[in-house]
PDB file of N, CA and C in Angstrom:
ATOM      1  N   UNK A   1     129.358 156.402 130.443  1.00  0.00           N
ATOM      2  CA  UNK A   1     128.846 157.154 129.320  1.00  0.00           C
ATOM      3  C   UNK A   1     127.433 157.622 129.652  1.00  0.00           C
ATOM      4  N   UNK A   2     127.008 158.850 129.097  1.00  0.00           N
ATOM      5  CA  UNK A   2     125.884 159.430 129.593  1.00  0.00           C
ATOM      6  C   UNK A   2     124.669 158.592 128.623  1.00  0.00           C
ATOM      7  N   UNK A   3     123.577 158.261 129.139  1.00  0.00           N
ATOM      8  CA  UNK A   3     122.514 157.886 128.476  1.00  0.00           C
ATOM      9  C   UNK A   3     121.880 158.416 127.351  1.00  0.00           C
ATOM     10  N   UNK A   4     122.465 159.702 127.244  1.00  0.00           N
ATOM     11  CA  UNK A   4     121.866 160.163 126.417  1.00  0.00           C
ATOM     12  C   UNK A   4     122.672 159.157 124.567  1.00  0.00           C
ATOM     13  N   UNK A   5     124.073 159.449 125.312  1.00  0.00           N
ATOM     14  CA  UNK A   5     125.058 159.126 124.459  1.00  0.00           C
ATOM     15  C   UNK A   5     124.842 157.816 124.164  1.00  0.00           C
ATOM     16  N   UNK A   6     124.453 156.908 124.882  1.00  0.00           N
ATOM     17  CA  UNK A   6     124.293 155.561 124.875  1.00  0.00           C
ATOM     18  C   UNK A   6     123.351 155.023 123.883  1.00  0.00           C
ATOM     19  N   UNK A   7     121.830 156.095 123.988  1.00  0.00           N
ATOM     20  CA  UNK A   7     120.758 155.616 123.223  1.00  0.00           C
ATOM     21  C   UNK A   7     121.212 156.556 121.629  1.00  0.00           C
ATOM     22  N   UNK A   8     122.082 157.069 121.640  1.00  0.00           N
ATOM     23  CA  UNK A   8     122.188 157.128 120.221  1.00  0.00           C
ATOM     24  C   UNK A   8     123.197 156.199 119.746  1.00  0.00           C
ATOM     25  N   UNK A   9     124.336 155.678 120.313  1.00  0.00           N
ATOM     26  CA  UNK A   9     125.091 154.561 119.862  1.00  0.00           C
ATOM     27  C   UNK A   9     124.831 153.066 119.882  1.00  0.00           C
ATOM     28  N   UNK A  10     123.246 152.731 120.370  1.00  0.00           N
ATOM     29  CA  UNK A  10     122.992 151.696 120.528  1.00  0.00           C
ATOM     30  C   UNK A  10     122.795 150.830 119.530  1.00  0.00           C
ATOM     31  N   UNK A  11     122.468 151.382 118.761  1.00  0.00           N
ATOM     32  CA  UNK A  11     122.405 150.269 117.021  1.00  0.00           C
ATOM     33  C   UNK A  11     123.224 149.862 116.166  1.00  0.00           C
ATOM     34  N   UNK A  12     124.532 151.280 116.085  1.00  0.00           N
ATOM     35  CA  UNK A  12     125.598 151.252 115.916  1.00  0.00           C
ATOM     36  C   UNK A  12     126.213 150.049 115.444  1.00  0.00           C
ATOM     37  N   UNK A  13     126.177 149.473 114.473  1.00  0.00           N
ATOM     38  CA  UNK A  13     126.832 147.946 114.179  1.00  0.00           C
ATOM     39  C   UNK A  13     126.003 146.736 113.686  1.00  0.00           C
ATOM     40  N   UNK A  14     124.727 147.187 114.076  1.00  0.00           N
ATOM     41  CA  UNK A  14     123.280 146.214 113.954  1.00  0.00           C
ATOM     42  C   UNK A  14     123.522 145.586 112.263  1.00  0.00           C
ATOM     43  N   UNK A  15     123.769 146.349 111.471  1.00  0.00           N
ATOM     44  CA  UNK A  15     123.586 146.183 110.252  1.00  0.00           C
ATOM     45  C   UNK A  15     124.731 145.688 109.398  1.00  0.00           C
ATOM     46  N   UNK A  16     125.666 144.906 108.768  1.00  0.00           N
ATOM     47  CA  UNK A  16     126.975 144.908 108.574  1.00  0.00           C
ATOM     48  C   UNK A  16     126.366 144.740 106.858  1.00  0.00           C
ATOM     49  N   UNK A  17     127.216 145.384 106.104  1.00  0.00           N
ATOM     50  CA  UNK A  17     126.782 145.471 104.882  1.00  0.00           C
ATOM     51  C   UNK A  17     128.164 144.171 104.074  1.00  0.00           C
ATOM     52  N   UNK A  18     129.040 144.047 104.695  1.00  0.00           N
ATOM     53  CA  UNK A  18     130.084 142.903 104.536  1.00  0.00           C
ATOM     54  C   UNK A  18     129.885 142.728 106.188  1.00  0.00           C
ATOM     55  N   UNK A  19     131.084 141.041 105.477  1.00  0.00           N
ATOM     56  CA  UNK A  19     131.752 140.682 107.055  1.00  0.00           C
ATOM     57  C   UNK A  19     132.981 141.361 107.198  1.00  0.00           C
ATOM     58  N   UNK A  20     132.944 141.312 108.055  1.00  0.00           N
ATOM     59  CA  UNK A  20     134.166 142.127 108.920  1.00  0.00           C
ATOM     60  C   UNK A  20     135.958 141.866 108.027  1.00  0.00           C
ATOM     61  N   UNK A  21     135.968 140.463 107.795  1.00  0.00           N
ATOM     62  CA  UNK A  21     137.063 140.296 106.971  1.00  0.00           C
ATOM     63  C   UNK A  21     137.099 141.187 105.670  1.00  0.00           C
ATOM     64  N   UNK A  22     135.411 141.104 105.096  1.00  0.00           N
ATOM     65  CA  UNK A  22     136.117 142.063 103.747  1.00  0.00           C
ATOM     66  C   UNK A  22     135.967 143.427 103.803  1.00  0.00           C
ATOM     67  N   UNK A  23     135.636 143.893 104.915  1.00  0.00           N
ATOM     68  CA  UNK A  23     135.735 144.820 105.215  1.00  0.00           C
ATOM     69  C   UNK A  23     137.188 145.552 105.751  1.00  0.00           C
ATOM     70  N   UNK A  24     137.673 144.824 106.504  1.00  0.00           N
ATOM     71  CA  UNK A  24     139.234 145.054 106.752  1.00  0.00           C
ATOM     72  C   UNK A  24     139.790 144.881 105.536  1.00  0.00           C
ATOM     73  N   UNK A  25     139.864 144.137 104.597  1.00  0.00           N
ATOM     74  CA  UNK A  25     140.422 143.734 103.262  1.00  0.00           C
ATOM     75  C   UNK A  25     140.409 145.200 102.284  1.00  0.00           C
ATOM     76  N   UNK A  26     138.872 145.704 102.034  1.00  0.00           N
ATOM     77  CA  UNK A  26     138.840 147.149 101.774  1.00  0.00           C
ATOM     78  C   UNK A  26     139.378 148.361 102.375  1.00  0.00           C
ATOM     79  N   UNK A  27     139.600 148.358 103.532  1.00  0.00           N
ATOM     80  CA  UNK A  27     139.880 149.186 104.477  1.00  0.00           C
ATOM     81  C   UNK A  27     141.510 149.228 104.216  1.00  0.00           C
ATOM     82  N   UNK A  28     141.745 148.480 103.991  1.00  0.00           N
ATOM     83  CA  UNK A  28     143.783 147.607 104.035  1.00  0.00           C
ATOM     84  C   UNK A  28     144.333 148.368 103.094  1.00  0.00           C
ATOM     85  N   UNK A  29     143.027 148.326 101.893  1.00  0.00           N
ATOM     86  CA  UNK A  29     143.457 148.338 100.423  1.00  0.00           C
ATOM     87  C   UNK A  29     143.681 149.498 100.043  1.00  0.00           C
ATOM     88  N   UNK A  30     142.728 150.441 100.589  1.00  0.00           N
ATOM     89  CA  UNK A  30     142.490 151.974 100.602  1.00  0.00           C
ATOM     90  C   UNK A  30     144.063 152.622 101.303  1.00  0.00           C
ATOM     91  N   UNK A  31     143.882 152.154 102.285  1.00  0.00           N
ATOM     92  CA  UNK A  31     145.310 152.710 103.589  1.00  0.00           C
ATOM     93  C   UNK A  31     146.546 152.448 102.324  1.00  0.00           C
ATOM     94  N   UNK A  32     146.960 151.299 101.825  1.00  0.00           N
ATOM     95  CA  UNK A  32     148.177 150.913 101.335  1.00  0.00           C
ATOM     96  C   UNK A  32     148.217 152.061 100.063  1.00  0.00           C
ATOM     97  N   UNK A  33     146.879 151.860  99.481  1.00  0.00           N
ATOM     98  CA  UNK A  33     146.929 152.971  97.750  1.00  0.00           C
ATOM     99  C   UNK A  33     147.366 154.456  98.108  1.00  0.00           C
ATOM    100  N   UNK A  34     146.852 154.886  99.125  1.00  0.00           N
ATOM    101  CA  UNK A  34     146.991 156.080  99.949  1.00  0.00           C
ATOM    102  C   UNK A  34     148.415 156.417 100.435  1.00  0.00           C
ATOM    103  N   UNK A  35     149.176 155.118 100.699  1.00  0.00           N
ATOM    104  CA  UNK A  35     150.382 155.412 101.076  1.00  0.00           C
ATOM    105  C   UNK A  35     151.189 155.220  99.760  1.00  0.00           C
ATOM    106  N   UNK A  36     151.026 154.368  98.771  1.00  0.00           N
ATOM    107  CA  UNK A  36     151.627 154.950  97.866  1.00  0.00           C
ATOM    108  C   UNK A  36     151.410 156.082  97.151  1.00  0.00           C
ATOM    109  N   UNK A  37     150.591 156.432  97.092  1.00  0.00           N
ATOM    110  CA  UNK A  37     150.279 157.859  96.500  1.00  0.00           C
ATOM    111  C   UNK A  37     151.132 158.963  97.247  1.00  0.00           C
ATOM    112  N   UNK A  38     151.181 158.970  98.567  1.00  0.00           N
ATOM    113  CA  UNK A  38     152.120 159.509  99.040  1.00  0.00           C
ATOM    114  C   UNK A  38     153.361 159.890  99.333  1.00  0.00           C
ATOM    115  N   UNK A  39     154.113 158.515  99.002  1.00  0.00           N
ATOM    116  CA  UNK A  39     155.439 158.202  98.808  1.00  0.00           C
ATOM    117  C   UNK A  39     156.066 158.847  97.780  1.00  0.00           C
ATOM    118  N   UNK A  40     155.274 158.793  96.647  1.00  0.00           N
ATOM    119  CA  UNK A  40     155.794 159.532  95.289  1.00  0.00           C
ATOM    120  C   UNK A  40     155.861 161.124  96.040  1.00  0.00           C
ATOM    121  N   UNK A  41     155.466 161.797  96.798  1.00  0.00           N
ATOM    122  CA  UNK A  41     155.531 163.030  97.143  1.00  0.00           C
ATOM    123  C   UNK A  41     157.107 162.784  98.514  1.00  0.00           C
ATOM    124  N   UNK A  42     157.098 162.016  99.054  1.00  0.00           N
ATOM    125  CA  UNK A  42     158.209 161.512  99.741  1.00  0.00           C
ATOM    126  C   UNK A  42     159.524 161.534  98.764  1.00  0.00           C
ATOM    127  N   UNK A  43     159.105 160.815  98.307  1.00  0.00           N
ATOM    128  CA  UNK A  43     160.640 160.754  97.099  1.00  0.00           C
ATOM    129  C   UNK A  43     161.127 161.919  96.694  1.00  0.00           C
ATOM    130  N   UNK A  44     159.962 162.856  96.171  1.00  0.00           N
ATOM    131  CA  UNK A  44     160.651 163.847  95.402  1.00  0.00           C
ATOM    132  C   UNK A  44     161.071 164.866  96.677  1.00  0.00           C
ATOM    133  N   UNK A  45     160.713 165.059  97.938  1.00  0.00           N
ATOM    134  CA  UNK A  45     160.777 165.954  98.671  1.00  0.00           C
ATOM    135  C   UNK A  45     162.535 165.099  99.521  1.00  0.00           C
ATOM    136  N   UNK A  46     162.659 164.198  99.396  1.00  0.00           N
ATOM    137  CA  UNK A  46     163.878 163.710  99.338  1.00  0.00           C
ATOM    138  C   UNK A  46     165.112 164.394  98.800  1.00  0.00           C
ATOM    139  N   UNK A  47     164.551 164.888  97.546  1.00  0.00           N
ATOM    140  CA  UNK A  47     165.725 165.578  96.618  1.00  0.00           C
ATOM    141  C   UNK A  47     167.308 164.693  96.287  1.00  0.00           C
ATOM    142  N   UNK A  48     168.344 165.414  97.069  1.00  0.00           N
ATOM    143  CA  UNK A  48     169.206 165.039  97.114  1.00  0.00           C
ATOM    144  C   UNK A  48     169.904 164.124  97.985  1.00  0.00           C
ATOM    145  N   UNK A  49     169.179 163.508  98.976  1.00  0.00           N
ATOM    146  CA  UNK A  49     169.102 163.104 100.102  1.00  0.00           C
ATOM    147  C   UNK A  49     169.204 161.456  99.472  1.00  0.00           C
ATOM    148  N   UNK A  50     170.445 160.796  98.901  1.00  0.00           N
ATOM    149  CA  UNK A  50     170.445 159.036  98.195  1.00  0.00           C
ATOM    150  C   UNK A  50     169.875 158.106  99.307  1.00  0.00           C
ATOM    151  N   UNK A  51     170.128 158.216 100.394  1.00  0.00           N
ATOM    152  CA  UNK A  51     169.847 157.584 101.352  1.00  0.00           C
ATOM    153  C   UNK A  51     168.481 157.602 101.464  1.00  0.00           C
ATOM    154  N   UNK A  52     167.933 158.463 102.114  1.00  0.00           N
ATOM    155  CA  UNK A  52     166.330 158.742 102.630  1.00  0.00           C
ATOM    156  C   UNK A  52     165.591 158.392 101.190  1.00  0.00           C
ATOM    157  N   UNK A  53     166.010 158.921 100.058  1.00  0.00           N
ATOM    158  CA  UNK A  53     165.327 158.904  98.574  1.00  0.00           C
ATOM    159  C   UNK A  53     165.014 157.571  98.606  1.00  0.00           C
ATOM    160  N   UNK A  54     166.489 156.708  98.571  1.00  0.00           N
ATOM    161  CA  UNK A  54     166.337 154.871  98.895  1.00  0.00           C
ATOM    162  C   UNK A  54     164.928 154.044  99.606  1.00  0.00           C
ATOM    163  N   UNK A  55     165.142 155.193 101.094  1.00  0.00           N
ATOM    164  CA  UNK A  55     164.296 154.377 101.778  1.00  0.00           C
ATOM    165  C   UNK A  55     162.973 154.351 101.075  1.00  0.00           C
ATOM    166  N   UNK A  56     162.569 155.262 100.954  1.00  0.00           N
ATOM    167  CA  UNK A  56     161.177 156.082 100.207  1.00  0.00           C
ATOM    168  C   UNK A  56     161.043 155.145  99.037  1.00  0.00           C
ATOM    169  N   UNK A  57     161.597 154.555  98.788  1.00  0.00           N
ATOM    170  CA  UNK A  57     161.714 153.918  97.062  1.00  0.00           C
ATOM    171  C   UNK A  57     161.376 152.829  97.320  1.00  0.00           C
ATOM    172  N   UNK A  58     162.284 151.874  98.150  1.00  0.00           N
ATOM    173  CA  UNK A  58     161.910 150.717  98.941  1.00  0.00           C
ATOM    174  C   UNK A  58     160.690 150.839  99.559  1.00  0.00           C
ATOM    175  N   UNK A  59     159.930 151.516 100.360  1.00  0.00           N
ATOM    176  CA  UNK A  59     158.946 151.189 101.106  1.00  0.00           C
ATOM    177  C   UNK A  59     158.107 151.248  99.917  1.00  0.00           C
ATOM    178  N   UNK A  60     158.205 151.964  98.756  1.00  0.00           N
ATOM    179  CA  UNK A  60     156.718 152.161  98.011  1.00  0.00           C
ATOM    180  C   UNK A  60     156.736 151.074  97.203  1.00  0.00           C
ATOM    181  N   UNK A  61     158.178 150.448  97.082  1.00  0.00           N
ATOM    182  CA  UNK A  61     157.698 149.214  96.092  1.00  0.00           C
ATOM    183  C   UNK A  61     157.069 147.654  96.986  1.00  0.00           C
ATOM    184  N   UNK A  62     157.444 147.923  98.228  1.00  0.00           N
ATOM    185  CA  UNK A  62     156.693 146.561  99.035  1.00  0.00           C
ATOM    186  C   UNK A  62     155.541 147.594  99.219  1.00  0.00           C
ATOM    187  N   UNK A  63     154.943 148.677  98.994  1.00  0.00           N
ATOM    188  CA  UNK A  63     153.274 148.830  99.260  1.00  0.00           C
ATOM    189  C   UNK A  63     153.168 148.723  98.142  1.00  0.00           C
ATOM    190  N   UNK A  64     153.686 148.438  96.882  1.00  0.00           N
ATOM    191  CA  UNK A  64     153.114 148.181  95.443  1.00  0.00           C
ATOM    192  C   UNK A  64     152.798 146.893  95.107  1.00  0.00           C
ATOM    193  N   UNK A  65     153.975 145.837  96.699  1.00  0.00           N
ATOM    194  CA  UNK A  65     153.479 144.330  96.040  1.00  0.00           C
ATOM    195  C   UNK A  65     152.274 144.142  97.152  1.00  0.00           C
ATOM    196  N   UNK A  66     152.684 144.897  98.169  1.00  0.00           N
ATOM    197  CA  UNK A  66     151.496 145.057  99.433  1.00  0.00           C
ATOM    198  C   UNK A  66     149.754 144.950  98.491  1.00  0.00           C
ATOM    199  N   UNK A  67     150.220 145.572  97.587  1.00  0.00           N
ATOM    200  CA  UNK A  67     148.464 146.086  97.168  1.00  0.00           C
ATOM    201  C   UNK A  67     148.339 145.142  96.212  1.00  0.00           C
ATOM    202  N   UNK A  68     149.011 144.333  95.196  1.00  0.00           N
ATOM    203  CA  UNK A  68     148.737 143.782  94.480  1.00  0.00           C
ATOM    204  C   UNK A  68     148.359 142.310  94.958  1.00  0.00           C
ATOM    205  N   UNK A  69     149.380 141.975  96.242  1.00  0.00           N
ATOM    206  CA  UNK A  69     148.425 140.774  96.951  1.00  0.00           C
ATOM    207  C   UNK A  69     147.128 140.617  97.630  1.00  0.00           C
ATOM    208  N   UNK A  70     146.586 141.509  97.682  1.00  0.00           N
ATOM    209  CA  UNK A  70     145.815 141.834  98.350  1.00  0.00           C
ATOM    210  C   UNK A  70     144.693 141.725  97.757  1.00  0.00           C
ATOM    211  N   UNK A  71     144.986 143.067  96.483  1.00  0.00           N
ATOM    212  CA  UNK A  71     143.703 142.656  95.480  1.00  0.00           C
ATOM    213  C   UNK A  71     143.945 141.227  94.629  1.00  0.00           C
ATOM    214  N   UNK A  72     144.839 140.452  94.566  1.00  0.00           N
ATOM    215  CA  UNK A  72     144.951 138.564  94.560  1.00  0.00           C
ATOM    216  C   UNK A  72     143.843 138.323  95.224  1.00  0.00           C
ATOM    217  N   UNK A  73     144.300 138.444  96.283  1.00  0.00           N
ATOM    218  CA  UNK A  73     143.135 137.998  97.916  1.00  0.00           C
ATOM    219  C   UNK A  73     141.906 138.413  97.526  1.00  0.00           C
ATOM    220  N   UNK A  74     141.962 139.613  97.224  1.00  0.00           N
ATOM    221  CA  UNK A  74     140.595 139.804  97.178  1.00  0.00           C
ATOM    222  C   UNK A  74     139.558 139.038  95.539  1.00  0.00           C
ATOM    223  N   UNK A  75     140.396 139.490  94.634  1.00  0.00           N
ATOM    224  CA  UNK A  75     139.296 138.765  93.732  1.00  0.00           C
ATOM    225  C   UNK A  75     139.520 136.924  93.899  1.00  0.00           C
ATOM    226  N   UNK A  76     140.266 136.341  94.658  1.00  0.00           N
ATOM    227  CA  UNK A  76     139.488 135.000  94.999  1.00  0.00           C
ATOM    228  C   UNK A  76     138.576 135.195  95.347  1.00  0.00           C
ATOM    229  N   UNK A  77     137.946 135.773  96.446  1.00  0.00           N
ATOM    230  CA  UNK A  77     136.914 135.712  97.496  1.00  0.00           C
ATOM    231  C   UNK A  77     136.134 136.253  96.643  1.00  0.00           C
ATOM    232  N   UNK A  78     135.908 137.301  95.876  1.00  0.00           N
ATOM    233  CA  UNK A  78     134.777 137.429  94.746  1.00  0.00           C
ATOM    234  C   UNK A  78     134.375 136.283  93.640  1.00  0.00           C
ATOM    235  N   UNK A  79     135.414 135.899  93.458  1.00  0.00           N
ATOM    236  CA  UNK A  79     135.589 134.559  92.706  1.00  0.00           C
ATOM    237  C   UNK A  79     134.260 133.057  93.625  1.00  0.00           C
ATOM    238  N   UNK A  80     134.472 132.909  94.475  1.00  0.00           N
ATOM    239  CA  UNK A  80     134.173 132.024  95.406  1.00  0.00           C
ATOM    240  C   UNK A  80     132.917 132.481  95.732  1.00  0.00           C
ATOM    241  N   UNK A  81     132.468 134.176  95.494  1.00  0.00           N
ATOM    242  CA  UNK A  81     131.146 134.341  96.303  1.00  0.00           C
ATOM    243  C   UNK A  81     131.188 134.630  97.647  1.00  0.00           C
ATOM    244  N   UNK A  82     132.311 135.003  98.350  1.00  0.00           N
ATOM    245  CA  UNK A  82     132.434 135.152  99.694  1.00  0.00           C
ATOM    246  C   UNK A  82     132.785 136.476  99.953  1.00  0.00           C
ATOM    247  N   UNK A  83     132.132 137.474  99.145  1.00  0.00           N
ATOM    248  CA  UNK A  83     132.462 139.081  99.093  1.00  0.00           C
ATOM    249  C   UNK A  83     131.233 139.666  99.594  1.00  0.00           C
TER     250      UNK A  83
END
């Protein structure tokens, strides 16, 4: 990597405003809401399609329990002070 590039990425990380766990935890939480939000556009573009419609239906309801464990997970750790 060129030096130049180097001395601007050097701090890069110095500062963590969370730890890394609740940071992935937020990061998780965002990705999963995002994919359900999407799915509902999956489904309907499904149409007539029982099969594919199915799948689409199924995946959004395990990212619906996906997200609800998660934010579980997460307000312990707010709970506890470890946020």
């Amino acid at each position: 990597m060129p030096i130049a590039v180097e001395a601007c990425m050097e701090h890069i990380g110095e500062t963590k405003a969370l730890a890394n766990h609740d940071r992935d935890m937020i990061h998780e939480l965002s990705k999963r809401i995002d994919a359900v939000w999407h799915l509902d556009q999956y489904i309907a573009n499904a149409e007539k399609d029982k099969e594919l419609k199915q799948f689409w239906s199924e995946l959004k309801a395990e990212e619906q329990d996906n997200v609800k464990r998660l934010k579980k997970i997460m307000a312990r750790h707010i709970e506890k002070n470890c946020f």
